[in-house]
N, C-alpha and C. Protein backbone atom coordinates (compact mmCIF):
# COMPACT_ATOMS: atom_id res chain seq x y z
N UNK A 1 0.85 -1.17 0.00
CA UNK A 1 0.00 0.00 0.00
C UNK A 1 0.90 1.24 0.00
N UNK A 2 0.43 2.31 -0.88
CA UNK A 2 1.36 3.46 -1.14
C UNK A 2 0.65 4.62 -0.16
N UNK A 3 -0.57 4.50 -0.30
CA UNK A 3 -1.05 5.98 0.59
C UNK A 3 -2.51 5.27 0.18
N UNK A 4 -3.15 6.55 0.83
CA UNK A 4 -5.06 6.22 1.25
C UNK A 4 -5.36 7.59 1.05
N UNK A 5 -6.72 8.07 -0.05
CA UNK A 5 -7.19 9.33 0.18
C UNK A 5 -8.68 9.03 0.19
N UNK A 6 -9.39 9.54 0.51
CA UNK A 6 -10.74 9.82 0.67
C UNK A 6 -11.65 11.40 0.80
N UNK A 7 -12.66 11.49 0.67
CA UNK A 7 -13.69 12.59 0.73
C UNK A 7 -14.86 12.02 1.41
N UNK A 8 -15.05 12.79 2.89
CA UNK A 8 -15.96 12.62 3.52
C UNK A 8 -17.23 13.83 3.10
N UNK A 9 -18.14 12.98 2.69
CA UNK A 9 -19.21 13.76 2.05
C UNK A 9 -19.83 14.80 3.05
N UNK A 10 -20.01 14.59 4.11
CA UNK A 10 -20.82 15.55 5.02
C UNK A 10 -20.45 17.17 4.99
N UNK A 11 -19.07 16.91 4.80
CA UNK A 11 -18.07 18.25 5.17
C UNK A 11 -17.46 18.56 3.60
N UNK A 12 -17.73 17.93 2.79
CA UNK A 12 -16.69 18.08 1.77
C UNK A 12 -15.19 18.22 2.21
N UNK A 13 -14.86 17.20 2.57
CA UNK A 13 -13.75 17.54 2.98
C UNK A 13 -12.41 16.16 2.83
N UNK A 14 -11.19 16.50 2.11
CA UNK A 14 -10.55 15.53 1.98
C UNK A 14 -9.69 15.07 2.54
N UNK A 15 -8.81 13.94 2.30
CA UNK A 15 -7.68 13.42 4.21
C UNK A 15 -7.33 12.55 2.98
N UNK A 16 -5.85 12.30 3.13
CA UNK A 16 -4.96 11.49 2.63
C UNK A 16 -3.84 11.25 3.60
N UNK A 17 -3.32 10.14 2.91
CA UNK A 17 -1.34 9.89 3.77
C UNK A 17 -0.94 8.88 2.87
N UNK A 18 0.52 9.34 2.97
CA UNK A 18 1.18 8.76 1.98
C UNK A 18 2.44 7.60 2.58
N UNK A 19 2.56 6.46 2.31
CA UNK A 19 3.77 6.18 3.47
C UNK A 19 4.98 6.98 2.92
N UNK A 20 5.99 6.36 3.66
CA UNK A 20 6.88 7.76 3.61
C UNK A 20 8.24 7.35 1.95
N UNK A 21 7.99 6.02 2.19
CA UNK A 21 8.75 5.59 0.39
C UNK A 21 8.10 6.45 -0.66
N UNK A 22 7.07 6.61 -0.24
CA UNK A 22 6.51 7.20 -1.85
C UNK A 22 6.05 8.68 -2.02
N UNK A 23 6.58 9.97 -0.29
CA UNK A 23 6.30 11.02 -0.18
C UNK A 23 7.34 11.96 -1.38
N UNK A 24 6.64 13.16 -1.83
CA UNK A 24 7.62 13.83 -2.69
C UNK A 24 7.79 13.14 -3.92
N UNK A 25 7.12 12.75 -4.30
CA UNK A 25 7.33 11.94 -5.59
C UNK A 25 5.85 12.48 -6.59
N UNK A 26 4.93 13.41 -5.74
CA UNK A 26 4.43 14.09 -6.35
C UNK A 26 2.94 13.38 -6.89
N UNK A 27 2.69 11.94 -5.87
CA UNK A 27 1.80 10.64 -6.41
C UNK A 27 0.59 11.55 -5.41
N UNK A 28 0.85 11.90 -4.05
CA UNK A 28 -0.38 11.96 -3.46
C UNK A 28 -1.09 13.28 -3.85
N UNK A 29 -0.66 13.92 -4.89
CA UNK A 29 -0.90 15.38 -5.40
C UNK A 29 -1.93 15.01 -6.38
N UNK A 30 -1.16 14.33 -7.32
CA UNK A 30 -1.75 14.00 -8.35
C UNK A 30 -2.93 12.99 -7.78
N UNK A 31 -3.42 12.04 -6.79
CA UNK A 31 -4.17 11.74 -6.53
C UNK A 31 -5.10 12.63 -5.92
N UNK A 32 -5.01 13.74 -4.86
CA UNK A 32 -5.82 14.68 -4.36
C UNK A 32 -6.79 14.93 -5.72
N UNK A 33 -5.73 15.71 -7.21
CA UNK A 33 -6.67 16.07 -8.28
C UNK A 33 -7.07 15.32 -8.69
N UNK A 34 -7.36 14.00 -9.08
CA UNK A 34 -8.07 13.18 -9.41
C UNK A 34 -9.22 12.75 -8.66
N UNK A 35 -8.91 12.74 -7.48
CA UNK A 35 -10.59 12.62 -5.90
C UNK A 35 -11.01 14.13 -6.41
N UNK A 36 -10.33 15.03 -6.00
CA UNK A 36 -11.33 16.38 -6.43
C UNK A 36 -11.91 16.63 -7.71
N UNK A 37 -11.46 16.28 -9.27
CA UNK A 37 -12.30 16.03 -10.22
C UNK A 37 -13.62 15.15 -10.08
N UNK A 38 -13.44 13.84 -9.59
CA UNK A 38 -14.42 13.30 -9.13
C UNK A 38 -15.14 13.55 -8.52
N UNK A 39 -15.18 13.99 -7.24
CA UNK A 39 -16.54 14.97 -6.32
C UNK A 39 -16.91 16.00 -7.19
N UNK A 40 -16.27 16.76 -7.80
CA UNK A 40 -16.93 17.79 -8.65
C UNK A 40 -17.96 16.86 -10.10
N UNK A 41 -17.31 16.36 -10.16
CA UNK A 41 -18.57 15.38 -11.50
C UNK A 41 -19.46 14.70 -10.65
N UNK A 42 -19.63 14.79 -9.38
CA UNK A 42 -20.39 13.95 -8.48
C UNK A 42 -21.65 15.30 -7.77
N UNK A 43 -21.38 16.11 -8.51
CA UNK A 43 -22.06 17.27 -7.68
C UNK A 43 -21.49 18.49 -6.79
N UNK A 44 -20.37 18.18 -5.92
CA UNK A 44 -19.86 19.26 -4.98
C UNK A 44 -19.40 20.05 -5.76
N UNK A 45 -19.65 21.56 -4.82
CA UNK A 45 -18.87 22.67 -5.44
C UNK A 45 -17.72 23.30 -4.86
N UNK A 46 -17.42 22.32 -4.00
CA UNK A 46 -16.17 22.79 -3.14
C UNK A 46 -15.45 21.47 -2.41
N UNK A 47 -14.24 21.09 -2.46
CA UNK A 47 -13.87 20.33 -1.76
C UNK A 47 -12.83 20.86 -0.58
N UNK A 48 -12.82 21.01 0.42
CA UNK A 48 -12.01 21.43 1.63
C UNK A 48 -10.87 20.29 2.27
N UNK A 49 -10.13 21.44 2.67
CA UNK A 49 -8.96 20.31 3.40
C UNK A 49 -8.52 21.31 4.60
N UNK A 50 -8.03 20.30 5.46
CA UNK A 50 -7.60 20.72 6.69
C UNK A 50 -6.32 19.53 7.52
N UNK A 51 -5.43 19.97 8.08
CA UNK A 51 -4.25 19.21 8.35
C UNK A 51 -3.96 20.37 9.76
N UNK A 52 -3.45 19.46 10.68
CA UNK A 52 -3.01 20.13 12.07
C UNK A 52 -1.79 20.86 11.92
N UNK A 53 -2.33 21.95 12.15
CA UNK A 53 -0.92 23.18 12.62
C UNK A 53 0.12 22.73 12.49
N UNK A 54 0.88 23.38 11.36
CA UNK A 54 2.49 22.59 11.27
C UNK A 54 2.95 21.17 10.61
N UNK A 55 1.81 20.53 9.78
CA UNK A 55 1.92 19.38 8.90
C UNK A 55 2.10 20.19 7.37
N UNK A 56 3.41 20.41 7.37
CA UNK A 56 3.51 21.29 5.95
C UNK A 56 3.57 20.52 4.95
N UNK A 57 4.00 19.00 5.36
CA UNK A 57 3.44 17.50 3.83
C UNK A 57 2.26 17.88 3.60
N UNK A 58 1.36 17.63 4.07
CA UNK A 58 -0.12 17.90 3.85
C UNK A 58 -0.64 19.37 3.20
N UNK A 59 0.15 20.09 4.25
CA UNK A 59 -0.64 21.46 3.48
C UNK A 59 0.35 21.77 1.97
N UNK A 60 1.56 21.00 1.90
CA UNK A 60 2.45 21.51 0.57
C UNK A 60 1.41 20.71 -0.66
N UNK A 61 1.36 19.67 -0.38
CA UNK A 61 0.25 18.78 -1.24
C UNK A 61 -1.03 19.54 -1.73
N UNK A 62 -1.77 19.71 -0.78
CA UNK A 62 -3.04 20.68 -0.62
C UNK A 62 -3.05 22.57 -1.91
N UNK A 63 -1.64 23.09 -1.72
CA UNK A 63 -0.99 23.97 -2.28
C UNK A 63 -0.59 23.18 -3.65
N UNK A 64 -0.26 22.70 -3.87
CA UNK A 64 0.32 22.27 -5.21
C UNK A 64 -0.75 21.36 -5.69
N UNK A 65 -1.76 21.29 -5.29
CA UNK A 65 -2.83 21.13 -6.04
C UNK A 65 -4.31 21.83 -6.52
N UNK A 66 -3.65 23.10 -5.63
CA UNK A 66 -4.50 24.26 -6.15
C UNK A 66 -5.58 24.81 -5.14
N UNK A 67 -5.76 24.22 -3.98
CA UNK A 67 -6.27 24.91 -3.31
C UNK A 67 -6.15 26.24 -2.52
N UNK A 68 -6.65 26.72 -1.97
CA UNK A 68 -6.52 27.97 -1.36
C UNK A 68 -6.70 28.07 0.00
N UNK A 69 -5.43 28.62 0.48
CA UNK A 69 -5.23 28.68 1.89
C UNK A 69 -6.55 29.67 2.52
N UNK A 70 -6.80 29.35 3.78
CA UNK A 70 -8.22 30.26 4.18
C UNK A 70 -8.23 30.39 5.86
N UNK A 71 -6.79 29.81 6.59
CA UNK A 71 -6.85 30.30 7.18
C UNK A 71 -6.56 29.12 8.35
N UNK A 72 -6.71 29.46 10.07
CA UNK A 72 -6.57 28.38 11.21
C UNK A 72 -7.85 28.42 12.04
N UNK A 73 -8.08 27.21 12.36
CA UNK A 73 -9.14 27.38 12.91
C UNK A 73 -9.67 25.72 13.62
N UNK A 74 -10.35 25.60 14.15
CA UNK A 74 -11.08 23.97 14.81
C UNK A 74 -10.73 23.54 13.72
N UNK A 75 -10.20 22.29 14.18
CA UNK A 75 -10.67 21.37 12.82
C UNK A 75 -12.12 20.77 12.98
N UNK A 76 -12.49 20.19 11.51
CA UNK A 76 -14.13 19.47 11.14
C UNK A 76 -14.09 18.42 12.02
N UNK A 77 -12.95 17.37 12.30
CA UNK A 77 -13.34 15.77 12.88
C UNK A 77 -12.22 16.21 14.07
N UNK A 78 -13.11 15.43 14.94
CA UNK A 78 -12.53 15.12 16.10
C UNK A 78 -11.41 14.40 16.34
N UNK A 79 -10.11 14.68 17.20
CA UNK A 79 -9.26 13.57 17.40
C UNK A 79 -9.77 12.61 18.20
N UNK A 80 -8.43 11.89 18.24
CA UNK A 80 -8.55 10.71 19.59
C UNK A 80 -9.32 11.11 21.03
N UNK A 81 -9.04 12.54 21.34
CA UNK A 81 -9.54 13.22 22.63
C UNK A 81 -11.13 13.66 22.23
N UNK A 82 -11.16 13.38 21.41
CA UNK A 82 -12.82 13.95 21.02
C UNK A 82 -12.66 15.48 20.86
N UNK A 83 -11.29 16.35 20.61
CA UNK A 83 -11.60 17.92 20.82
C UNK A 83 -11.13 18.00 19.52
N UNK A 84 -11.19 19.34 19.38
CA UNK A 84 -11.05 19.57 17.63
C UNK A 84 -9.72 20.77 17.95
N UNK A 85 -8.81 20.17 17.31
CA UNK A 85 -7.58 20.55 16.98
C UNK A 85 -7.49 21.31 16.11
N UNK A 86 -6.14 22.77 16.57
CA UNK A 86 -5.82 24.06 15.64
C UNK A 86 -5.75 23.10 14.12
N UNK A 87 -6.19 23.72 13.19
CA UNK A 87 -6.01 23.03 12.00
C UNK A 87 -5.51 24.10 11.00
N UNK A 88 -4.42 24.20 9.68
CA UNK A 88 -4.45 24.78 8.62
C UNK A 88 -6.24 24.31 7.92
N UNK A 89 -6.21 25.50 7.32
CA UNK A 89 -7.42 25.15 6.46
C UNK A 89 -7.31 25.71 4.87
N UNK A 90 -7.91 24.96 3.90
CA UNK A 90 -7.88 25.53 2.37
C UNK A 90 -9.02 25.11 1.82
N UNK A 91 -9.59 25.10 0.38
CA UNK A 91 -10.62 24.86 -0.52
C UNK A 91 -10.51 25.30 -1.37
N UNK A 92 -10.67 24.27 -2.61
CA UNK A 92 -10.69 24.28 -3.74
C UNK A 92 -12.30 23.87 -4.45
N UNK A 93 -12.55 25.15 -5.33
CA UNK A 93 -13.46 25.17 -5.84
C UNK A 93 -13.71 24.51 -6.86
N UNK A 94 -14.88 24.60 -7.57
CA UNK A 94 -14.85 23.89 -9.11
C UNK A 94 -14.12 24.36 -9.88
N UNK A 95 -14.68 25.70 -10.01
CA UNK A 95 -13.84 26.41 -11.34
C UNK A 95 -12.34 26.69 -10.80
N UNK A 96 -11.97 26.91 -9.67
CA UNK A 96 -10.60 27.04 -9.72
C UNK A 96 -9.38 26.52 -10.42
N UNK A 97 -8.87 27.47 -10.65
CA UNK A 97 -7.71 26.90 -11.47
C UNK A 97 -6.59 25.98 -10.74
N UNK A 98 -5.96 25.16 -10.84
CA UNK A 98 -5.29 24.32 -9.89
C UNK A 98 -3.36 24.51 -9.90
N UNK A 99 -3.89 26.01 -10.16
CA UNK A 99 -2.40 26.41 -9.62
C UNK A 99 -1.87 26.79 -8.40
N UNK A 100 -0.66 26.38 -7.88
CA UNK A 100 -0.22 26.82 -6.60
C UNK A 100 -0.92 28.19 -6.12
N UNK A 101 -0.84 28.57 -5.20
CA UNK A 101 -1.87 29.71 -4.82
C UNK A 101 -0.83 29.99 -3.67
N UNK A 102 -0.48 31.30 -3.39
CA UNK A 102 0.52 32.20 -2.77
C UNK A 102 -0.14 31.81 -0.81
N UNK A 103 0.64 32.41 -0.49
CA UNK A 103 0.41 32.76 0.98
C UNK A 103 -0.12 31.42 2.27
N UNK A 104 0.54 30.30 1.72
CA UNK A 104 0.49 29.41 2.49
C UNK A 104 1.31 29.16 3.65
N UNK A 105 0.62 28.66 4.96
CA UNK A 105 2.08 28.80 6.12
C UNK A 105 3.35 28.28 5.35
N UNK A 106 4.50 28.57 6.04
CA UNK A 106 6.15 28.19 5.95
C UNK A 106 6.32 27.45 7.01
N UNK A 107 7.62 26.54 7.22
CA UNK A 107 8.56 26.35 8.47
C UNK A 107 8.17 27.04 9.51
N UNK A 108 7.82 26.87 10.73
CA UNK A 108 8.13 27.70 11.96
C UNK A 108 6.42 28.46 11.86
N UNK A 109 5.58 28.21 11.26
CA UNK A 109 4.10 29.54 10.87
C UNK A 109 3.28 28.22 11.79
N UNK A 110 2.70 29.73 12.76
CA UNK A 110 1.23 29.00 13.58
C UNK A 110 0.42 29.46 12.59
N UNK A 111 0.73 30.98 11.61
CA UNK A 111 -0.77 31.16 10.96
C UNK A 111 -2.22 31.15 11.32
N UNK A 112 -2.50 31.92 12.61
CA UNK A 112 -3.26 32.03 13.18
C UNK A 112 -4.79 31.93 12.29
N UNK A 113 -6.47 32.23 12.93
CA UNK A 113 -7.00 32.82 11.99
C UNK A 113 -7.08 33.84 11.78
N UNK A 114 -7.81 33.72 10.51
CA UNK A 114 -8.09 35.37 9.74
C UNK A 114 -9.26 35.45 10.16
């Protein structure tokens, strides 16, 4: 097994992981756009992502597949503790174009909300 992505319909919202042989190789990117073409031919007009404060794999993925950074805030699903954890947040629309999109946290960024 190389990685796992999914879209939980309630939230529009997507979650992947990649093991770590096959990170940077640019596979779980190209899979994100392929799940997000699909929900969009499935009806949604937005697919969302969210990754805990400081998972910059996730949010670099998320970025290089065109979503748009939007900010920190609860995350949608609960952890292990049942509380909802600082999360990066982004969304990618239908029509959006699926180019990198500026102003995503760096190294060392809590990126509070807006």
């Amino acid at each position: 097994m190389v990685g796992v992505i999914s879209i939980r319909l309630m939230h529009h919202d997507i979650g992947f992981w990649a093991a770590p042989d096959v990170r940077g190789l640019g596979l779980t990117t190209e899979a994100v756009r392929l799940v997000a073409d699909w929900a969009f031919d499935e009806g949604l007009d937005d697919v969302l992502w969210e990754g805990y404060v400081g998972n910059l794999g996730s949010a670099g993925v998320a970025r290089r597949a065109g979503f748009t950074y939007t900010g920190t805030g609860p995350g949608l699903q609960p952890d292990r503790d049942r509380g909802h954890p600082a999360c990066w947040k982004g969304r990618l629309g239908r029509d959006d174009d699926r180019e990198p999109k500026p102003n995503w946290p760096t190294e060392g960024s809590s990126r509070h909300a807006m």
